[in-house]
PDB file of N, CA and C in Angstrom:
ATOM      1  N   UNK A   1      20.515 -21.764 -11.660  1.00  0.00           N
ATOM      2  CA  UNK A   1      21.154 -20.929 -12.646  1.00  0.00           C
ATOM      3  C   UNK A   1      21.135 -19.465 -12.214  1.00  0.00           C
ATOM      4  N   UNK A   2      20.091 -19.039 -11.578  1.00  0.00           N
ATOM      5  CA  UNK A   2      19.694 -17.625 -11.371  1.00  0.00           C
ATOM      6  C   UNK A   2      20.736 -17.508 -10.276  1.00  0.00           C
ATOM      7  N   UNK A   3      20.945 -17.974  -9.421  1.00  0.00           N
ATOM      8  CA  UNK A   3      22.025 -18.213  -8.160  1.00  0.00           C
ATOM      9  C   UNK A   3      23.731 -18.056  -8.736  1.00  0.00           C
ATOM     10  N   UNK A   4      23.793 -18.324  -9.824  1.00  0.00           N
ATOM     11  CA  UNK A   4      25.003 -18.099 -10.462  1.00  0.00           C
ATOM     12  C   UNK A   4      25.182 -17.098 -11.095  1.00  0.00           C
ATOM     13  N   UNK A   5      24.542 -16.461 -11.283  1.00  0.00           N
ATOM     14  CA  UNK A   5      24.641 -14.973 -12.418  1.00  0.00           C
ATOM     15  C   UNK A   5      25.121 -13.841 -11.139  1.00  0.00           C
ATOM     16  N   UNK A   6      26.055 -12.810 -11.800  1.00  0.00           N
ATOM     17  CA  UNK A   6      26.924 -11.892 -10.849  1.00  0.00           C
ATOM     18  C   UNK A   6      25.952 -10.126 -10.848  1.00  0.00           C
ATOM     19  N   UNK A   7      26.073  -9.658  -9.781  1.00  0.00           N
ATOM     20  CA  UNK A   7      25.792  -8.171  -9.945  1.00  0.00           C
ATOM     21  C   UNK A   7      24.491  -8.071 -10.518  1.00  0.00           C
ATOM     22  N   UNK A   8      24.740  -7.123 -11.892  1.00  0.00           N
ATOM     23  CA  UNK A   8      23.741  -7.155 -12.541  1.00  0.00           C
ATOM     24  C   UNK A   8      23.167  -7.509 -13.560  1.00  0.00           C
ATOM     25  N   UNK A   9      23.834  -9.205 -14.011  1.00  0.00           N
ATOM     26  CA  UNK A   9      23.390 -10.011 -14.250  1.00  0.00           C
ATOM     27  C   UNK A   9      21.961 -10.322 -13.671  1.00  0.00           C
ATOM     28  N   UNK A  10      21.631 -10.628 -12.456  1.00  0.00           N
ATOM     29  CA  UNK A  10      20.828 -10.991 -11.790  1.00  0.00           C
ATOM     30  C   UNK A  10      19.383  -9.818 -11.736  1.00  0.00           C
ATOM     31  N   UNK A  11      19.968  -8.648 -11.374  1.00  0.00           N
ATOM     32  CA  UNK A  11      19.074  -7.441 -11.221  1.00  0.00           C
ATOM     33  C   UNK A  11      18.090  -7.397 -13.310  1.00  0.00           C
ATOM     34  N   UNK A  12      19.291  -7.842 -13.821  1.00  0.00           N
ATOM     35  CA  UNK A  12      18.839  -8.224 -15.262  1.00  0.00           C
ATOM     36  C   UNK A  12      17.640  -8.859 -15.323  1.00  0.00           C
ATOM     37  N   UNK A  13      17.505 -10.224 -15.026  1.00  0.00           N
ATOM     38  CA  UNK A  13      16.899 -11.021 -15.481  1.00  0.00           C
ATOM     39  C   UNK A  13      16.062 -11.338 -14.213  1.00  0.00           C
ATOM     40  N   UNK A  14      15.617 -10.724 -12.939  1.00  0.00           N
ATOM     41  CA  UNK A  14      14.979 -10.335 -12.337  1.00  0.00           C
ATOM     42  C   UNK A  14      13.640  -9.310 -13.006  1.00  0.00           C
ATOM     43  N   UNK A  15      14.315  -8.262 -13.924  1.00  0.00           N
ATOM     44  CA  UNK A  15      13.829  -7.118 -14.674  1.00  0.00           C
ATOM     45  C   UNK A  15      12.205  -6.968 -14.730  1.00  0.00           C
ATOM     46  N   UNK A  16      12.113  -8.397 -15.641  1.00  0.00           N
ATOM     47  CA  UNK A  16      10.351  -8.551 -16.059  1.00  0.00           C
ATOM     48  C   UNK A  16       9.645  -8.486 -15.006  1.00  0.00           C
ATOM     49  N   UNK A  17      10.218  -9.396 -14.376  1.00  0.00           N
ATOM     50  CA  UNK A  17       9.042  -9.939 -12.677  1.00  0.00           C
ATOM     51  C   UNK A  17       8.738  -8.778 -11.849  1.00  0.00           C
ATOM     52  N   UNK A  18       9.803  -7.841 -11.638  1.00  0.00           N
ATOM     53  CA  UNK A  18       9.406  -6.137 -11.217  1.00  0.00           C
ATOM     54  C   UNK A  18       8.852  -5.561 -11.665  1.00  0.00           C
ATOM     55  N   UNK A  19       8.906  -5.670 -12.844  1.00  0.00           N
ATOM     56  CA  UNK A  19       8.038  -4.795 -14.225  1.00  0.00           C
ATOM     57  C   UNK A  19       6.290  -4.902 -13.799  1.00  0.00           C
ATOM     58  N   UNK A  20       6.548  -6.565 -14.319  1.00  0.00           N
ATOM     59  CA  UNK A  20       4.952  -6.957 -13.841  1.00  0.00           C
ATOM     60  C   UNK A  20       4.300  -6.616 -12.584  1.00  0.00           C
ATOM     61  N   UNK A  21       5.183  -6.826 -11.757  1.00  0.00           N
ATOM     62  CA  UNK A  21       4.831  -6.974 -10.134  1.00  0.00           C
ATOM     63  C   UNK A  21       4.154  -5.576  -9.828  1.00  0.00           C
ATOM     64  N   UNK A  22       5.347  -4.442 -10.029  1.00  0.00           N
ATOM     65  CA  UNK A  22       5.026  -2.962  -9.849  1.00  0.00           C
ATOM     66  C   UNK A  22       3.805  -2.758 -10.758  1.00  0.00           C
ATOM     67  N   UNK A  23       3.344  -3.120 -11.978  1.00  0.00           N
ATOM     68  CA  UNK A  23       2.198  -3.195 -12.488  1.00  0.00           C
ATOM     69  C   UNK A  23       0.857  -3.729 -11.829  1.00  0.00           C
ATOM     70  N   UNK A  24       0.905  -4.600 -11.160  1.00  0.00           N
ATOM     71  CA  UNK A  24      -0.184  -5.282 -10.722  1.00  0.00           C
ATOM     72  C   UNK A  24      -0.622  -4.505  -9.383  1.00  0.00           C
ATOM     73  N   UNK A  25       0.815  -4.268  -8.538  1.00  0.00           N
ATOM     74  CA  UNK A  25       0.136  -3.260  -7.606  1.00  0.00           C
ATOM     75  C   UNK A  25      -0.406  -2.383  -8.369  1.00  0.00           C
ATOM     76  N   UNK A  26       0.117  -1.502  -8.609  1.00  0.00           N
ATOM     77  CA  UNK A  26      -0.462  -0.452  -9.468  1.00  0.00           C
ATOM     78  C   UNK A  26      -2.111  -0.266 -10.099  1.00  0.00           C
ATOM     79  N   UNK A  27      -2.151  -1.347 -10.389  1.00  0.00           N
ATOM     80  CA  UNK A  27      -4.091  -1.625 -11.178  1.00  0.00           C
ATOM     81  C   UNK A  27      -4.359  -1.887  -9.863  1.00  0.00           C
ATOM     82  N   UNK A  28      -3.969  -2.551  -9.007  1.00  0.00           N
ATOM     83  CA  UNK A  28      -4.890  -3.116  -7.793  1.00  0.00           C
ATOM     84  C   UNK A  28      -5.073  -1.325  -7.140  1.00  0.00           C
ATOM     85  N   UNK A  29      -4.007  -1.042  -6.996  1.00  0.00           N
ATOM     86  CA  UNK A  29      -4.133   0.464  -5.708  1.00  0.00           C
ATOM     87  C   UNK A  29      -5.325   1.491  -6.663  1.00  0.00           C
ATOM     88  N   UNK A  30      -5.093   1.766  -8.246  1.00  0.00           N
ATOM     89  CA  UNK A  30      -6.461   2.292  -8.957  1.00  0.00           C
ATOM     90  C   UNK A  30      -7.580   1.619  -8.291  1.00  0.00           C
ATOM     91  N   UNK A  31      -7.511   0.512  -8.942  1.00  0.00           N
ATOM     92  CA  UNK A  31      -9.143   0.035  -8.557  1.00  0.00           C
ATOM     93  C   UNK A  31      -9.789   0.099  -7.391  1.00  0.00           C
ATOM     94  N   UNK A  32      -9.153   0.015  -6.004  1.00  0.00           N
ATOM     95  CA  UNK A  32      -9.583   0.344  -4.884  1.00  0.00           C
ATOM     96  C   UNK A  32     -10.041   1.604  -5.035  1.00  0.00           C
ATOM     97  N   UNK A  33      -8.983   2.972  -5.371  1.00  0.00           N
ATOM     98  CA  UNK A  33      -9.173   4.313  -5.130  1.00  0.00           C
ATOM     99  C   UNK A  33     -10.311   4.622  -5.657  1.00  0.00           C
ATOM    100  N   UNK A  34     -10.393   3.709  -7.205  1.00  0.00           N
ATOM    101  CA  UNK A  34     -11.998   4.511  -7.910  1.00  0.00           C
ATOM    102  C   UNK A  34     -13.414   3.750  -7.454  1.00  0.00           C
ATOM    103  N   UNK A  35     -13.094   2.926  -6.850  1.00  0.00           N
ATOM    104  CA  UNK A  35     -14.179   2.024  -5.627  1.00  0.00           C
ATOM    105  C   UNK A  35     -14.122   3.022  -4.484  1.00  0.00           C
ATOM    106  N   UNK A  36     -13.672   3.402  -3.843  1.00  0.00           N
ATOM    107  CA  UNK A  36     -13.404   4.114  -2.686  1.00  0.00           C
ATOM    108  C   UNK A  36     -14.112   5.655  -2.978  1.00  0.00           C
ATOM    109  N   UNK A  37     -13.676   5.777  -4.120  1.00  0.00           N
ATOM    110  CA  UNK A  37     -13.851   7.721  -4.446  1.00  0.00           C
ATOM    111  C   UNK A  37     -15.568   7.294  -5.342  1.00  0.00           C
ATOM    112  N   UNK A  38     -16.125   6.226  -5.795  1.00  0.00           N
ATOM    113  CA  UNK A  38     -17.004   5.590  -6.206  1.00  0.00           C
ATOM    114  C   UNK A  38     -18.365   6.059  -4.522  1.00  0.00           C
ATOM    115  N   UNK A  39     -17.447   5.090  -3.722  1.00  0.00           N
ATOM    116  CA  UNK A  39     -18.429   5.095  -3.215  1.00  0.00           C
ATOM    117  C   UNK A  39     -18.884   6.520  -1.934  1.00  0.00           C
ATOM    118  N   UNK A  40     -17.612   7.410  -2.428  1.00  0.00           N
ATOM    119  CA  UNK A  40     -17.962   8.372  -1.472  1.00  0.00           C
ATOM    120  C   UNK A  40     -18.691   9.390  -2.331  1.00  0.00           C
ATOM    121  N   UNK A  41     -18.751   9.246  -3.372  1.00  0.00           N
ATOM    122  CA  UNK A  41     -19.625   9.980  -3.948  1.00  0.00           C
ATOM    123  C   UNK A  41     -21.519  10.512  -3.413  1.00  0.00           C
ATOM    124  N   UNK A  42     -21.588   8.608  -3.172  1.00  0.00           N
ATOM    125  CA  UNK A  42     -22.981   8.774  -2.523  1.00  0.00           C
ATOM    126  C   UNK A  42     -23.257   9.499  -1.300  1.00  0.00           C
ATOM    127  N   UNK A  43     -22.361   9.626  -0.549  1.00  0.00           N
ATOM    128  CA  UNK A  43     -22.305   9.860   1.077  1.00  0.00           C
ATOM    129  C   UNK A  43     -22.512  11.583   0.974  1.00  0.00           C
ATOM    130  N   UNK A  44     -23.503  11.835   1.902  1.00  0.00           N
ATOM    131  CA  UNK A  44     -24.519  12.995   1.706  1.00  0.00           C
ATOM    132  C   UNK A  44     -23.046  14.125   2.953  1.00  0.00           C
ATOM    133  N   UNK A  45     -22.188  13.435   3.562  1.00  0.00           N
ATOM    134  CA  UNK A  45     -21.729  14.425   4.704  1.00  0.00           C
ATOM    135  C   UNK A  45     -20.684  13.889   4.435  1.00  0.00           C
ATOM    136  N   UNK A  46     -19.393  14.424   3.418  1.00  0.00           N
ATOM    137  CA  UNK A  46     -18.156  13.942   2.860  1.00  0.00           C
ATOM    138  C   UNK A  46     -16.957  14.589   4.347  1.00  0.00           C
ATOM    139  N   UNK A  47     -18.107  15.377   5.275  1.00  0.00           N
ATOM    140  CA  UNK A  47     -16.639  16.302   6.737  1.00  0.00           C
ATOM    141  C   UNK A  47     -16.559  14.638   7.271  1.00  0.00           C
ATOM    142  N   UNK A  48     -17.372  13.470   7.084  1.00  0.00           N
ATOM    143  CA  UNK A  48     -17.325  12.693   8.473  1.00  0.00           C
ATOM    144  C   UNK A  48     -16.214  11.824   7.773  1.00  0.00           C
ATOM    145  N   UNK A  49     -16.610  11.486   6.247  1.00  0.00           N
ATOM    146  CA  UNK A  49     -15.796  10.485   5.906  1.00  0.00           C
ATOM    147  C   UNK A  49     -13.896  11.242   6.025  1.00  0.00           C
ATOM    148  N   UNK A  50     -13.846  12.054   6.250  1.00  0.00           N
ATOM    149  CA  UNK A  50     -12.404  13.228   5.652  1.00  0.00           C
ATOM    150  C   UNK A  50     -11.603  13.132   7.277  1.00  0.00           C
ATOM    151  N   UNK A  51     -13.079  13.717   8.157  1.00  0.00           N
ATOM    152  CA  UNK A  51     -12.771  13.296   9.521  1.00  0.00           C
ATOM    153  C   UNK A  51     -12.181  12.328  10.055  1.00  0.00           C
ATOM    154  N   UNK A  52     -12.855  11.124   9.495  1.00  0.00           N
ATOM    155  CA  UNK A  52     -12.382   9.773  10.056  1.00  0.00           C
ATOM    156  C   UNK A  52     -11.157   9.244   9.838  1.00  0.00           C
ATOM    157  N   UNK A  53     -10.471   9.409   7.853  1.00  0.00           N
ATOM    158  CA  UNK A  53      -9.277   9.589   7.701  1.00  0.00           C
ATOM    159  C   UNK A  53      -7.898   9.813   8.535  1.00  0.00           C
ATOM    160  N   UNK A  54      -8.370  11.535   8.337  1.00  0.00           N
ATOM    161  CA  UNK A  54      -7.669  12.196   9.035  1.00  0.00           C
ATOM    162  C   UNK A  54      -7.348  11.539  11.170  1.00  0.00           C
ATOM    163  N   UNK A  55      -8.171  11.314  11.611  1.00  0.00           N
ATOM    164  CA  UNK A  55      -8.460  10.787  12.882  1.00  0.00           C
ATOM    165  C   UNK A  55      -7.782   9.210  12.611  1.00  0.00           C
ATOM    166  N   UNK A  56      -7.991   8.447  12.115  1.00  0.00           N
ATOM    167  CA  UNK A  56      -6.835   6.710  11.246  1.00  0.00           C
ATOM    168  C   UNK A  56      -5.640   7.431  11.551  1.00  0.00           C
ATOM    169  N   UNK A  57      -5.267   8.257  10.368  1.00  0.00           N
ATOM    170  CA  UNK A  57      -4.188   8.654   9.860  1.00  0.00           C
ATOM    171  C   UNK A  57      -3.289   9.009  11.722  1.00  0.00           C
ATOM    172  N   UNK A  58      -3.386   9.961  12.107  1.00  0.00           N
ATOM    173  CA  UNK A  58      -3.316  10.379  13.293  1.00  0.00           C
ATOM    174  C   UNK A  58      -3.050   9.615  14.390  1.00  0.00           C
ATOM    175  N   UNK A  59      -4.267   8.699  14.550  1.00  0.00           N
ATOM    176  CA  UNK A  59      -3.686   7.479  15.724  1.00  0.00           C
ATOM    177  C   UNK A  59      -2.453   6.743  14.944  1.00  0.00           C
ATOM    178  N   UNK A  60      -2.723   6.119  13.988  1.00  0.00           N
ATOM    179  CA  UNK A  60      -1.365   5.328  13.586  1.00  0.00           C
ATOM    180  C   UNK A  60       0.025   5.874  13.654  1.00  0.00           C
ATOM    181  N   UNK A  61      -0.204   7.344  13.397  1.00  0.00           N
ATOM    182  CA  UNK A  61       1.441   7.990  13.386  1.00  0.00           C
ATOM    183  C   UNK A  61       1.434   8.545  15.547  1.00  0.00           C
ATOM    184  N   UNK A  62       0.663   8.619  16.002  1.00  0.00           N
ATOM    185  CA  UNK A  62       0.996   8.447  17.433  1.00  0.00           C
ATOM    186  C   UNK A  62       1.355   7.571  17.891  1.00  0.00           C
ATOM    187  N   UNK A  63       0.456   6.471  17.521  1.00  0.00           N
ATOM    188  CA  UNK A  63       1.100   5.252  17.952  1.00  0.00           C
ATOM    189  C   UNK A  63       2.364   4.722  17.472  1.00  0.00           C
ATOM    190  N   UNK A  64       2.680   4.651  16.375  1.00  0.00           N
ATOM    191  CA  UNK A  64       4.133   4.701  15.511  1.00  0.00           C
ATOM    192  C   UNK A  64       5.435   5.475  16.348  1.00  0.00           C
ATOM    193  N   UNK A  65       5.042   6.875  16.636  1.00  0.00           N
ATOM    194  CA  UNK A  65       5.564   7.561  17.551  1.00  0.00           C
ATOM    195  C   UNK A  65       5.844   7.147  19.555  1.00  0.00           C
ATOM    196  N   UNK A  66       4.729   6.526  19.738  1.00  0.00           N
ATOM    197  CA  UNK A  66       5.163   6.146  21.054  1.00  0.00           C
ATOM    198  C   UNK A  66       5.845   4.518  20.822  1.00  0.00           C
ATOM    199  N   UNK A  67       6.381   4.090  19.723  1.00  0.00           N
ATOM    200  CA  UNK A  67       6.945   2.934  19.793  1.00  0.00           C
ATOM    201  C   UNK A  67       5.979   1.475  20.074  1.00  0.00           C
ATOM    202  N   UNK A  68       4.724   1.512  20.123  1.00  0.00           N
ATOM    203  CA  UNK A  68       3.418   0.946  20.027  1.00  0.00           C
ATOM    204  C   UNK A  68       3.566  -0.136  18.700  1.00  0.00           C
ATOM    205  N   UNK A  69       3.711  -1.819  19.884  1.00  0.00           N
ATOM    206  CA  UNK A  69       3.707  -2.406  18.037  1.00  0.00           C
ATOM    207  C   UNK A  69       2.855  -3.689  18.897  1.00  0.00           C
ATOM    208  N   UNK A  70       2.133  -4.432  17.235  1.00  0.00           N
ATOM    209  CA  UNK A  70       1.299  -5.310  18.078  1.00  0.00           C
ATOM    210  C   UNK A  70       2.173  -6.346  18.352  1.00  0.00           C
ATOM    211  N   UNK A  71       1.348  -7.811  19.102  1.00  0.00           N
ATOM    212  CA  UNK A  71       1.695  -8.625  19.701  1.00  0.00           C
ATOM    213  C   UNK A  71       2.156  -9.595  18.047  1.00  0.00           C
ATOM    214  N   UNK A  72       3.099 -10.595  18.523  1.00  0.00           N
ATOM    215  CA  UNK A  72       3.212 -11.180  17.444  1.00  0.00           C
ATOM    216  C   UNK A  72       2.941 -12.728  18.332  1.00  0.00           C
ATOM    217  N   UNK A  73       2.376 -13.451  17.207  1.00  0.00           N
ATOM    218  CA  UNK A  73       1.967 -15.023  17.393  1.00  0.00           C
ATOM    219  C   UNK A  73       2.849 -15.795  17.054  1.00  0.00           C
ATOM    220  N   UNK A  74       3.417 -16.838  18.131  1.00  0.00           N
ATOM    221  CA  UNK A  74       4.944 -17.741  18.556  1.00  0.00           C
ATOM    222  C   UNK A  74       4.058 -19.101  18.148  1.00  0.00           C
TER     223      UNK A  74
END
């Protein structure tokens, strides 16, 4: 039935399942952040954890940049 509905018919009754979906990420990406910002609270030297970030962040967009992708499994 869903296969038969035109345009935005479909984008219609699609509607809820986005609704929800974008919701659930949403609580999931909070709950990490206040686990995450939770547990950096304890950490006595917040330059190493900011450091390390920043240093992630950095290789991935170099590597992104030199066209660097992993191997994929056939």
């Amino acid at each position: 039935m869903l296969a038969a509905t035109h345009g935005w018919e479909r984008w219609l009754t699609l509607a809820p399942v986005f609704v929800i979906g974008i919701g659930l990420i949403g609580a999931v990406l909070i709950l990490l952040v206040r686990a995450f910002m939770d547990s950096i609270k304890d950490v006595k030297d917040k330059r190493l954890i900011v450091l390390a970030i920043v240093a992630l962040v950095a290789v991935v967009a170099i590597l992104t940049y030199l066209g660097v992708s992993l191997p994929r499994e056939e």
